[in-house]
N, C-alpha and C. Protein backbone atom coordinates (compact mmCIF):
# COMPACT_ATOMS: atom_id res chain seq x y z
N UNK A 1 -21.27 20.04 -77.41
CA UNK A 1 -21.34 18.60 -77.33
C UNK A 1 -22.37 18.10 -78.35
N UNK A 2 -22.12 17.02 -79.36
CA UNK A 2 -22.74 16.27 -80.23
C UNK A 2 -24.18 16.24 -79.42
N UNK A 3 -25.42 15.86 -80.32
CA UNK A 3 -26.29 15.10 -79.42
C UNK A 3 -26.44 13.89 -78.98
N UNK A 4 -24.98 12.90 -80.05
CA UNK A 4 -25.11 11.59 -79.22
C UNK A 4 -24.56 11.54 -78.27
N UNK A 5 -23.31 12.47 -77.80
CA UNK A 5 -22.50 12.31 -76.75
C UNK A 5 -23.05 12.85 -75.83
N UNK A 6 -24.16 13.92 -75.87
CA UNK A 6 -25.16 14.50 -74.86
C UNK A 6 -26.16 13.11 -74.29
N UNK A 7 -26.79 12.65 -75.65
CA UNK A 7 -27.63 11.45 -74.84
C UNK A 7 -26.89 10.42 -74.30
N UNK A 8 -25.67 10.19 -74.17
CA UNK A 8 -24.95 9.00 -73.33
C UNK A 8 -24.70 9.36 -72.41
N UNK A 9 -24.39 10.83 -72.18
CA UNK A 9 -24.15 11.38 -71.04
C UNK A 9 -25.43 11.65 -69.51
N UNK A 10 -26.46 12.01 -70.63
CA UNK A 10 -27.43 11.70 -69.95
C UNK A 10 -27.84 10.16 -69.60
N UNK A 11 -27.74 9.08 -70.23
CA UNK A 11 -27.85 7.65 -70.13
C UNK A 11 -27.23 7.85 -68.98
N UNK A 12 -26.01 7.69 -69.07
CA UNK A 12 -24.83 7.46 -67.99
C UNK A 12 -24.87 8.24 -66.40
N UNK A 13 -25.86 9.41 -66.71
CA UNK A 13 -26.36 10.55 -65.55
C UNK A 13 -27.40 9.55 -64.93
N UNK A 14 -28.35 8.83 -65.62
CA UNK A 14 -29.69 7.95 -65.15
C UNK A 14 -29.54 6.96 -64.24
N UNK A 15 -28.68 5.79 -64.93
CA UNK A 15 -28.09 4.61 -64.66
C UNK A 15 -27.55 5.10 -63.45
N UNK A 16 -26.81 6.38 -63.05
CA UNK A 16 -25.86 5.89 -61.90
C UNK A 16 -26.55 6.24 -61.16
N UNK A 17 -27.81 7.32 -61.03
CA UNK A 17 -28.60 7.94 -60.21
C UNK A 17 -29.23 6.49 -59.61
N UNK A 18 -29.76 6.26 -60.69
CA UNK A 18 -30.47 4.63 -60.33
C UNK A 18 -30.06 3.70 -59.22
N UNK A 19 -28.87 3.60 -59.43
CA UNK A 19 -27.69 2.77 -58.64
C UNK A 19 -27.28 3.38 -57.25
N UNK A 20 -27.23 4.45 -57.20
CA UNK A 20 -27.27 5.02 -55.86
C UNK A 20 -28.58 4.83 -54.80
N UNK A 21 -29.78 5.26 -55.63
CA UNK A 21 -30.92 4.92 -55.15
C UNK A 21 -31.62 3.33 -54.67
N UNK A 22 -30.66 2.50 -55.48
CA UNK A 22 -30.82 1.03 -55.11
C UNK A 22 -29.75 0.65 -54.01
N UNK A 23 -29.08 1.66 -53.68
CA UNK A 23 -28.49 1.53 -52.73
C UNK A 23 -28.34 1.90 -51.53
N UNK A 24 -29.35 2.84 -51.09
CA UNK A 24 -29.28 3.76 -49.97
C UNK A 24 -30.56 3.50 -49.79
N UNK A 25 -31.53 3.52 -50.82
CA UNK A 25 -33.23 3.68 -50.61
C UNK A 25 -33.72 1.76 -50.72
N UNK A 26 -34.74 2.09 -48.94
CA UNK A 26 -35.11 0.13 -48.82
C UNK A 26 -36.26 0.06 -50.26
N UNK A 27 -36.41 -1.18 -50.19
CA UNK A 27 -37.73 -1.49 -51.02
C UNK A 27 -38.54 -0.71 -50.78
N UNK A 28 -39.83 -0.30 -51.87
CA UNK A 28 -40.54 0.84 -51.12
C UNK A 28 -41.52 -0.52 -50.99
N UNK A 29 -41.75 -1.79 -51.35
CA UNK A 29 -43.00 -2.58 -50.58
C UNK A 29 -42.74 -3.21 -49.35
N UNK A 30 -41.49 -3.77 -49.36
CA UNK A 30 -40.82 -4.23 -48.09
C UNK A 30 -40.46 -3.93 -46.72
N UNK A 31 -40.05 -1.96 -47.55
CA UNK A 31 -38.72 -1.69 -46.56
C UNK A 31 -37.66 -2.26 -45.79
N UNK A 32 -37.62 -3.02 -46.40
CA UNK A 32 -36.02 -3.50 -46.25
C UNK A 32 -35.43 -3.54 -46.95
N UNK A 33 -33.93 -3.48 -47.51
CA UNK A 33 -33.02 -3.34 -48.33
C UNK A 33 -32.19 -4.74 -47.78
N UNK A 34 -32.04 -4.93 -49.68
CA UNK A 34 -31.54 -6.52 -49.90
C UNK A 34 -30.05 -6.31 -50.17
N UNK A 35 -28.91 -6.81 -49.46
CA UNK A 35 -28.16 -7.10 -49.36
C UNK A 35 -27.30 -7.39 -50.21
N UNK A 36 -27.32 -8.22 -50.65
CA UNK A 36 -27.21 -8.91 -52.31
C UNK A 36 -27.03 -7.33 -53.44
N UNK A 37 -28.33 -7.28 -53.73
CA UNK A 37 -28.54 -6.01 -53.75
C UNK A 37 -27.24 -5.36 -53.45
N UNK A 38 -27.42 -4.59 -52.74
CA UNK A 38 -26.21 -3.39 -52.86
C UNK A 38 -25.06 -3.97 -52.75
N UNK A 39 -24.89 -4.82 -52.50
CA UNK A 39 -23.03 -5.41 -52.66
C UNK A 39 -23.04 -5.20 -54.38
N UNK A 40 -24.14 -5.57 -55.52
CA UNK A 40 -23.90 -5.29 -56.39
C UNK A 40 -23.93 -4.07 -57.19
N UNK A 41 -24.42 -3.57 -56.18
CA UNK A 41 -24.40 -1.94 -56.62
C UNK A 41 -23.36 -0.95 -56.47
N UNK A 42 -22.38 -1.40 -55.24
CA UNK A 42 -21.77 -0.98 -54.91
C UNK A 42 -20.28 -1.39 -56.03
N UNK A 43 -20.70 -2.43 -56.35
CA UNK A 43 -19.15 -3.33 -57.58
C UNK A 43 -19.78 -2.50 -58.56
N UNK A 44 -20.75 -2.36 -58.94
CA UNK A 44 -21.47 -1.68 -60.28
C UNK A 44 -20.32 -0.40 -60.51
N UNK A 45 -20.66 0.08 -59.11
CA UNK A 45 -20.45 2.17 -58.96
C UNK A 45 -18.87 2.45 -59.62
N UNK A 46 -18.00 1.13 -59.62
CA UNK A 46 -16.98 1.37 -60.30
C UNK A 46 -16.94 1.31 -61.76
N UNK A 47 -18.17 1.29 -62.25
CA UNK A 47 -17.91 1.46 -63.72
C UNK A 47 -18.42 2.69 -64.13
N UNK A 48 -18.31 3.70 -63.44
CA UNK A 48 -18.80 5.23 -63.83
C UNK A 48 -17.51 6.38 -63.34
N UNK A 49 -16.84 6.49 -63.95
CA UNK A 49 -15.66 6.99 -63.40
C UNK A 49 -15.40 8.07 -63.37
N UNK A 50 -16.79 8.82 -64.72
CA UNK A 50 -16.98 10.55 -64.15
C UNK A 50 -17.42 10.60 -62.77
N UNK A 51 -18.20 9.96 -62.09
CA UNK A 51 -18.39 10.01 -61.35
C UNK A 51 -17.85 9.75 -59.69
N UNK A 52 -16.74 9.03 -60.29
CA UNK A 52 -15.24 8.53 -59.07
C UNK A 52 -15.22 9.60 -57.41
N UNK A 53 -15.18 10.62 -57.87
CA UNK A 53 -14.67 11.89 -56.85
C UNK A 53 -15.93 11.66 -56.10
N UNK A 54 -17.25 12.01 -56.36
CA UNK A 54 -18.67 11.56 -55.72
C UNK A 54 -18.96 10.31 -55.05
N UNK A 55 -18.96 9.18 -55.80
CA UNK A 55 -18.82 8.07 -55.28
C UNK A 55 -18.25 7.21 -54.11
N UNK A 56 -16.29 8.19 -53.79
CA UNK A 56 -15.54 7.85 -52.96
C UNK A 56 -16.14 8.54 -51.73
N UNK A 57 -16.55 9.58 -51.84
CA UNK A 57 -17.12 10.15 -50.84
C UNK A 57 -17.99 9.80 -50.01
N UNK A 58 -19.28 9.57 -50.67
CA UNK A 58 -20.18 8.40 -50.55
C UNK A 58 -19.97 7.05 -49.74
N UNK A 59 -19.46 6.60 -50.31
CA UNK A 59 -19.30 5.26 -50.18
C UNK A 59 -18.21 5.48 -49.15
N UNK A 60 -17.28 6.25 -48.36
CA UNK A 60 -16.71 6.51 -46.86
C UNK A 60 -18.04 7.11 -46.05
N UNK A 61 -18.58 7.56 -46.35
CA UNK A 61 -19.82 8.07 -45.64
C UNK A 61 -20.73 7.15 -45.31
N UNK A 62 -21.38 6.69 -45.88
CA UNK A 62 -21.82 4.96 -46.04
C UNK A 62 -20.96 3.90 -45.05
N UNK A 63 -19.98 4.01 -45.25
CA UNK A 63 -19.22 3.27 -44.26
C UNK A 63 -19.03 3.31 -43.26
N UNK A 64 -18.76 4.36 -42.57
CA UNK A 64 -18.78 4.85 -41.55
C UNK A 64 -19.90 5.19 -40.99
N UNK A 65 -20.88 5.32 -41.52
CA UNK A 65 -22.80 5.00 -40.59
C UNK A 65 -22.73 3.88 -40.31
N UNK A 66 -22.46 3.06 -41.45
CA UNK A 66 -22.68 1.67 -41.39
C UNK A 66 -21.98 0.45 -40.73
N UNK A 67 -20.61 0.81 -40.55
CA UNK A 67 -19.81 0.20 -39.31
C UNK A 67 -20.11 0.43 -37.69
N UNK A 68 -20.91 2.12 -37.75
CA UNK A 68 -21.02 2.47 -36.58
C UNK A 68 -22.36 1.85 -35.65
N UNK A 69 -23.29 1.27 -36.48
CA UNK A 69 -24.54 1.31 -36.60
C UNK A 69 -24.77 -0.09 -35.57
N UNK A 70 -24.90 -0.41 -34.37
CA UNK A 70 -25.10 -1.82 -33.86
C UNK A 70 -25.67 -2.93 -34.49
N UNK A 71 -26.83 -1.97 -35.17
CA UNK A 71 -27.51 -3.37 -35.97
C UNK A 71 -27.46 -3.28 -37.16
N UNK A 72 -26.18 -3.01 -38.01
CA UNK A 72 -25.57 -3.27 -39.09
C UNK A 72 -24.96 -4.65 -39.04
N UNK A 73 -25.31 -5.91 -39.51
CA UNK A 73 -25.11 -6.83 -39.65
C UNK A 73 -24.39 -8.02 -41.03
N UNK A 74 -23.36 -7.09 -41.72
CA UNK A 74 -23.55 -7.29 -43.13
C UNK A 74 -22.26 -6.70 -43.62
N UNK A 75 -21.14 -7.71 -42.64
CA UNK A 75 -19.63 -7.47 -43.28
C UNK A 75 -19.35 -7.19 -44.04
N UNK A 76 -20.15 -8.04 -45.06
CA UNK A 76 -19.59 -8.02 -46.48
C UNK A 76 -20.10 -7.15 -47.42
N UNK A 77 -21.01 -6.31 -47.17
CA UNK A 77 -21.18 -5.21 -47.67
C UNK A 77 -20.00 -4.16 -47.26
N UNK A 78 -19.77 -4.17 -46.32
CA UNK A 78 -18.66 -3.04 -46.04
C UNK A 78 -17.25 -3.44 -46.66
N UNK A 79 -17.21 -4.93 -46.72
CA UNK A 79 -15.91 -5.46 -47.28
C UNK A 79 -15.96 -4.96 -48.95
N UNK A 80 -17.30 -5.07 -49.60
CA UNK A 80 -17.29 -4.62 -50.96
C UNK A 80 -17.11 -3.36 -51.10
N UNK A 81 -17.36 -2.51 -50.37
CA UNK A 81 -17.23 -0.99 -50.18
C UNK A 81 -15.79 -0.50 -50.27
N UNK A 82 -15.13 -1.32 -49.32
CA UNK A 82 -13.54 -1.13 -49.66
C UNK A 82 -13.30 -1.80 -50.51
N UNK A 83 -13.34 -2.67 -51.32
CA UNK A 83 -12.81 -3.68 -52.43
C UNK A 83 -12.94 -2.26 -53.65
N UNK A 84 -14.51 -1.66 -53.73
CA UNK A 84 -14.70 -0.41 -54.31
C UNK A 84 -13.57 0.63 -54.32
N UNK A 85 -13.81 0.89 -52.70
CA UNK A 85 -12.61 2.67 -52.91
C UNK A 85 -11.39 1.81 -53.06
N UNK A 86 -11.08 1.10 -53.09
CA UNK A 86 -9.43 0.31 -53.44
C UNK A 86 -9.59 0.71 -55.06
N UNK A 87 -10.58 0.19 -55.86
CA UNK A 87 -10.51 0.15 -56.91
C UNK A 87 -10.46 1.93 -57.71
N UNK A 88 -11.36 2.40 -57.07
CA UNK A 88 -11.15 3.72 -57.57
C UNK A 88 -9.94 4.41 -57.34
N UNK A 89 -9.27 4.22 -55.88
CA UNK A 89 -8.29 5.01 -55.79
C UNK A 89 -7.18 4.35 -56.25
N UNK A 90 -7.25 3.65 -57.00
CA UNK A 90 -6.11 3.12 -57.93
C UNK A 90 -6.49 3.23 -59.40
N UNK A 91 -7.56 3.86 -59.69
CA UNK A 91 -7.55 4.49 -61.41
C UNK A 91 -6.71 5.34 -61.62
């Protein structure tokens, strides 16, 4: 592999790590996790598509804590979640 196609690859390794972590992990001053927030993280995760097979996984796993959870309060995060695996499993 070139070294530019190595450093995009690595770019592209960072960014999504990033994005996962803004999505699962609360504020570390707050601890709470913003909403907003991961609905856009979660629309983000479809633009990494090496990463598709990981992601779907995820993000059913995620869902299923998170539907189960009483004081999960935040439809529309779960609604973006499927709007997500819709989108992947139709690449």
């Amino acid at each position: 592999m070139k070294d530019h196609a190595r450093e995009l690859q690595f770019k592209e390794f960072e960014a999504y790590h990033r994005l996962v972590k803004e999505l699962v992990a609360p504020d570390p001053d707050s601890k709470s996790t913003w909403i907003d927030r991961q609905g856009a993280v979660v629309f983000e995760l479809r633009n990494f598509p090496r990463y598709h097979e990981y992601t779907e996984r995820m993000l059913k796993a995620l869902r299923e804590k998170w539907s189960s959870d009483p004081d999960f309060k935040w439809p529309r995060l779960l609604k973006e979640i499927d709007l997500t695996l819709a989108h992947i499993e139709n690449q």
